[in-house]
Each structure stands twice: as structure tokens, then as C-alpha cells.
N, C-alpha and C. Protein backbone atom coordinates (compact mmCIF):
# COMPACT_ATOMS: atom_id res chain seq x y z
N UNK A 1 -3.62 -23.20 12.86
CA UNK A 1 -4.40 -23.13 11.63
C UNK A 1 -5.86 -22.79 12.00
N UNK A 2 -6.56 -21.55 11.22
CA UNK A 2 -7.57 -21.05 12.06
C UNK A 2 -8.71 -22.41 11.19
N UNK A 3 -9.90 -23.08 12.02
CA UNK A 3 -10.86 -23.52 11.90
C UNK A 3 -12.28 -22.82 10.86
N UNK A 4 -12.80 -24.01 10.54
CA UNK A 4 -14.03 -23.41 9.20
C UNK A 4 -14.61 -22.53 9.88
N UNK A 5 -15.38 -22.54 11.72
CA UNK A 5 -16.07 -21.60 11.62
C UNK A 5 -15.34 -20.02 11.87
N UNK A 6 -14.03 -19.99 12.14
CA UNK A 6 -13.05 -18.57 12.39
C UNK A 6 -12.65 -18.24 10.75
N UNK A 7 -12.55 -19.31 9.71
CA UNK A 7 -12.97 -18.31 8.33
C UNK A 7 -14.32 -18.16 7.77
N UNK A 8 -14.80 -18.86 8.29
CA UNK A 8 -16.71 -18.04 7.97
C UNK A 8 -16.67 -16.56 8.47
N UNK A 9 -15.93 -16.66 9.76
CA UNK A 9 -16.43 -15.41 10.62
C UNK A 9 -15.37 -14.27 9.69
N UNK A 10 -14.38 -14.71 9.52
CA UNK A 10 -13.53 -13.62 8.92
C UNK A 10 -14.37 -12.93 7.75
N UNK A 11 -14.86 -13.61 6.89
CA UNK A 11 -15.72 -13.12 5.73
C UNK A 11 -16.43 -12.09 6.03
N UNK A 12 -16.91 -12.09 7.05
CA UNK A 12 -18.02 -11.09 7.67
C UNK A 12 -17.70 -10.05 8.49
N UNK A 13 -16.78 -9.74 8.62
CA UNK A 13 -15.93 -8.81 8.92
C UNK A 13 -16.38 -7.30 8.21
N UNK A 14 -16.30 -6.33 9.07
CA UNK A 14 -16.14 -5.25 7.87
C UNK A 14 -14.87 -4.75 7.84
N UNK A 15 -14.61 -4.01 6.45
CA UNK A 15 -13.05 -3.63 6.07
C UNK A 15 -13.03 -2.50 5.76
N UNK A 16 -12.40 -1.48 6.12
CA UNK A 16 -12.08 -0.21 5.22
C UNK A 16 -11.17 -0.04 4.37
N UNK A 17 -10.99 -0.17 2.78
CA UNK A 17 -9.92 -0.08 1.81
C UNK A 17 -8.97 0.99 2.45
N UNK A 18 -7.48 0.80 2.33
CA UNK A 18 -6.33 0.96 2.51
C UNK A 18 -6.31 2.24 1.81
N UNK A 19 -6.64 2.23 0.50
CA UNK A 19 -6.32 3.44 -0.85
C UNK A 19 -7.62 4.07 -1.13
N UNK A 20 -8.64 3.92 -0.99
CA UNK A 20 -10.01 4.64 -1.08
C UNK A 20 -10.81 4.81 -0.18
N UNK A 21 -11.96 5.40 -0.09
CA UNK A 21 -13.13 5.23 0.61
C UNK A 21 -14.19 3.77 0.77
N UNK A 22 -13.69 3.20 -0.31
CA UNK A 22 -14.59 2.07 -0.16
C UNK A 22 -14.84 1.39 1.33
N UNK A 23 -15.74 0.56 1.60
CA UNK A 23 -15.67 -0.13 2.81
C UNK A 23 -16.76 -1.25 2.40
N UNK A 24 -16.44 -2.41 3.14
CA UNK A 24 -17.56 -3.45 2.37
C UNK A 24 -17.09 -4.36 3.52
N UNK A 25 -16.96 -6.17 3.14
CA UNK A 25 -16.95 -6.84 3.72
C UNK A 25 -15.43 -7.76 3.34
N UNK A 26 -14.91 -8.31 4.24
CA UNK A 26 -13.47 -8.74 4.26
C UNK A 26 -13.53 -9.13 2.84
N UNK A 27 -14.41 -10.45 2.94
CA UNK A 27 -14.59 -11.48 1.51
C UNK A 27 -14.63 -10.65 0.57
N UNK A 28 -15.32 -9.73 0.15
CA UNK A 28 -15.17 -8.52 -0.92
C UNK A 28 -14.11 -8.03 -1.03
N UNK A 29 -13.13 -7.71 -0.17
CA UNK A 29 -11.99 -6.91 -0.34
C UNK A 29 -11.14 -7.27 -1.26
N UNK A 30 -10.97 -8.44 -1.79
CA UNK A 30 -9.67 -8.75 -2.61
C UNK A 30 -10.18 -8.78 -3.80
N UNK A 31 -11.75 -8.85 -4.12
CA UNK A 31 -11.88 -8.35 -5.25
C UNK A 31 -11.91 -6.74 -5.71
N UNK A 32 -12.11 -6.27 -4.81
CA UNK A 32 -11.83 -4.91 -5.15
C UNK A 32 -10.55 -4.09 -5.31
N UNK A 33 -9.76 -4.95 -4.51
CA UNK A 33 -8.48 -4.63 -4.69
C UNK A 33 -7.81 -4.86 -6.37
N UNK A 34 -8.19 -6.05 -6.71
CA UNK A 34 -7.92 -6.21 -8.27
C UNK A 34 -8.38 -5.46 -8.68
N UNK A 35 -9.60 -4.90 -8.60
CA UNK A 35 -10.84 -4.28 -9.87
C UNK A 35 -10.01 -3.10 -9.65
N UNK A 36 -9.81 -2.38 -8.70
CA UNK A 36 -9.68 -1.16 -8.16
C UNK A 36 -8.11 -0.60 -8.38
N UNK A 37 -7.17 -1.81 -7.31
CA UNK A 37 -5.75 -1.21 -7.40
C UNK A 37 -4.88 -2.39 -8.14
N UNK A 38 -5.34 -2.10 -9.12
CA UNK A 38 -3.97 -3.43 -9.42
C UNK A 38 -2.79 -2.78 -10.05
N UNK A 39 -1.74 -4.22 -9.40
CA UNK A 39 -0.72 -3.93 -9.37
C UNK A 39 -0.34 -2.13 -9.30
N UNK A 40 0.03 -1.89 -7.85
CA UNK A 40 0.37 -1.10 -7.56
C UNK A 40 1.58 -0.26 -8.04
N UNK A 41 1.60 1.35 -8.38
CA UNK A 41 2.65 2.08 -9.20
C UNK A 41 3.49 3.05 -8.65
N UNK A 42 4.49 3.52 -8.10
CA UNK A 42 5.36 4.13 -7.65
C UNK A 42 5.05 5.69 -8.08
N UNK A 43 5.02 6.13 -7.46
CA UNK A 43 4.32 7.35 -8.16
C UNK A 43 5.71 8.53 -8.49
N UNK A 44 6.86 7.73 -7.63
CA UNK A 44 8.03 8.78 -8.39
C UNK A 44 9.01 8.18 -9.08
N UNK A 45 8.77 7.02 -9.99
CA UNK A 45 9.87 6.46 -11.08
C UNK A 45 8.24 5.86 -11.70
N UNK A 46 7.04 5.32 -11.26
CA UNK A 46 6.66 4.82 -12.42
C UNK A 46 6.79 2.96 -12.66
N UNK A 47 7.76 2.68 -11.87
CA UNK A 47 7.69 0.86 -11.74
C UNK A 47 6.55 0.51 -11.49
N UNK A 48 6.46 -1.06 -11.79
CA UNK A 48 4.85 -1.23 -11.39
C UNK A 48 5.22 -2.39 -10.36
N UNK A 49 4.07 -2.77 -9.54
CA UNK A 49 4.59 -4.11 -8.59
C UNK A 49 3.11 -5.05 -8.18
N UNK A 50 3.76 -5.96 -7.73
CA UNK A 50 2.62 -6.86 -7.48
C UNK A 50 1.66 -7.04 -6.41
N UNK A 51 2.43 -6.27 -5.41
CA UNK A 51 1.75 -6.21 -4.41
C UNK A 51 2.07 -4.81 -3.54
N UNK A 52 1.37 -4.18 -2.50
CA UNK A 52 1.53 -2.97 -1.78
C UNK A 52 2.68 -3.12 -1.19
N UNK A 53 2.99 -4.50 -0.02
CA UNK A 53 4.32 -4.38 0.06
C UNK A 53 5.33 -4.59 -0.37
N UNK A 54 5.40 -4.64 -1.63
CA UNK A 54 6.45 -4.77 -2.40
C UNK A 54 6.76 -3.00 -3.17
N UNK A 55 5.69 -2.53 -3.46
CA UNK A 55 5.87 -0.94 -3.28
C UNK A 55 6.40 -0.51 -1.96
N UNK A 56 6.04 -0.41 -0.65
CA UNK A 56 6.33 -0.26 0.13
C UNK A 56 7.79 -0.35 0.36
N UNK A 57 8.10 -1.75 -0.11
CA UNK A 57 10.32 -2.03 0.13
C UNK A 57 10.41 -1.23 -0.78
N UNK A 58 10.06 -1.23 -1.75
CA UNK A 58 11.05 -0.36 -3.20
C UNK A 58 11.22 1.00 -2.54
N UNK A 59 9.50 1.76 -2.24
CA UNK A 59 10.20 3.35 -2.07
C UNK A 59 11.11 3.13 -0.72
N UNK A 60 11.20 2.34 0.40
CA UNK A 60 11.87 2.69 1.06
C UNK A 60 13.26 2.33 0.97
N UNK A 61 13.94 1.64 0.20
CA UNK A 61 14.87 1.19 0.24
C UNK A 61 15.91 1.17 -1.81
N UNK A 62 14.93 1.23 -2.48
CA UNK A 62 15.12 1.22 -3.73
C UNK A 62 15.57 1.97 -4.58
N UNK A 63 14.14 2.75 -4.32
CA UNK A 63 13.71 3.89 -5.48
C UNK A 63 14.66 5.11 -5.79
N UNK A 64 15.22 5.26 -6.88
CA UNK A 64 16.50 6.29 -6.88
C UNK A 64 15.39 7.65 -7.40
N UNK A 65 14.22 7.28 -7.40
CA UNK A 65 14.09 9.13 -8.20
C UNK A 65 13.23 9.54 -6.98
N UNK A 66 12.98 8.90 -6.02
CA UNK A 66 12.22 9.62 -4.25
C UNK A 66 13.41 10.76 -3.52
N UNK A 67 12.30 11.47 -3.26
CA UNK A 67 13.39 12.83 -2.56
C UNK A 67 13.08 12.63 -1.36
N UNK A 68 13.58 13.05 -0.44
CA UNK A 68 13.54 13.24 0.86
C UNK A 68 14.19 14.58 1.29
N UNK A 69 13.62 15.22 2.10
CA UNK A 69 13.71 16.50 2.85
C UNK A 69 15.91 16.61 2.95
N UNK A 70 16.07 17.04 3.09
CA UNK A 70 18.05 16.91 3.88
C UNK A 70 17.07 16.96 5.33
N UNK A 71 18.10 15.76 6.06
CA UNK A 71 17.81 16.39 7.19
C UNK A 71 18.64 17.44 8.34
N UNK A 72 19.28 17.92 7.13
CA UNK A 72 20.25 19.45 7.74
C UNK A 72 19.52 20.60 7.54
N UNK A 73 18.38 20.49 6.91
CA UNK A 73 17.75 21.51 6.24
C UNK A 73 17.28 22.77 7.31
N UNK A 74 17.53 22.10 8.78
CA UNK A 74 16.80 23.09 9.85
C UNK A 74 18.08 24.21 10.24
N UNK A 75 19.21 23.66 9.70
CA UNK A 75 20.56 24.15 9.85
C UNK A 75 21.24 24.90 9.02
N UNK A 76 20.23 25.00 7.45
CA UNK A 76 20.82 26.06 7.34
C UNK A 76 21.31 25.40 5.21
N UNK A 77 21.21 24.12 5.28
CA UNK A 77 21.33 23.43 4.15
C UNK A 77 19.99 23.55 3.45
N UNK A 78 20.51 24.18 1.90
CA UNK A 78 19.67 24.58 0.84
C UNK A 78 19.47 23.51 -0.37
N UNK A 79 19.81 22.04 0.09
CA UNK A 79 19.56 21.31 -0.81
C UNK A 79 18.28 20.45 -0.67
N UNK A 80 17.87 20.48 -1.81
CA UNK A 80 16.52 19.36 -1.89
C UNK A 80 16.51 18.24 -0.76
């Protein structure tokens, strides 16, 4: 369990946002994340979710309207 002065220090951290340019300080980050990305949206069905990795499982494992390349496609297969 990290100690008061290793979360003081975390605060002071600098961070670079994940989804923008922003950059600020750790302690700032989760408000910007609300202000900024909330609840995160699938950008090929449109679901909404609560958190990034929870987008993250859906498109990889979920999401029925995500395309992916064939991977025969170098062979000669003309499908999406």
C-alpha cells in the first residue's frame, strides 16, 4: 500500500492524455477525463461504456459491426 508521501508525489507527476493533446498534472487528469472523454463510444456500433477498458474488451472481442482486413487478402481473397 503506497504511503502519504508516494501519493503526494504521484499528484505531481506530469501526464500526457491518452485521447488528446492535453498534458497537465496526474491529479488533474481524471478531471479531465470526465470533462473531456466521458464515457467512452465505439466508433463502429455506437455503444457507450464506462470506462476505456471496457471499450477496449468490447472492440476486441464483442463488437459485431468492426471489420477487420481477411487475413487471406495477400492471397488473393476479395473480401472485406
Amino acid at each position: 500500500m503506497p504511503d502519504k508521501g508516494f501519493k503526494n508525489d504521484m499528484k505531481t507527476l506530469p501526464i500526457i492524455c491518452s485521447y488528446c493533446p492535453w498534458n497537465g498534472l496526474f491529479k488533474d487528469y481524471e478531471e479531465h477525463l470526465k470533462v473531456k472523454h466521458p464515457n467512452p463510444i465505439c466508433e463502429f456500433c455506437g455503444e457507450r461504456f464506462n470506462s476505456t477498458t471496457r471499450l477496449d474488451e468490447h472492440k476486441q472481442k464483442e463488437c459485431t459491426k468492426i471489420t477487420v482486413p481477411c487475413p487471406l487478402k495477400e492471397f488473393g481473397c476479395s473480401e472485406p
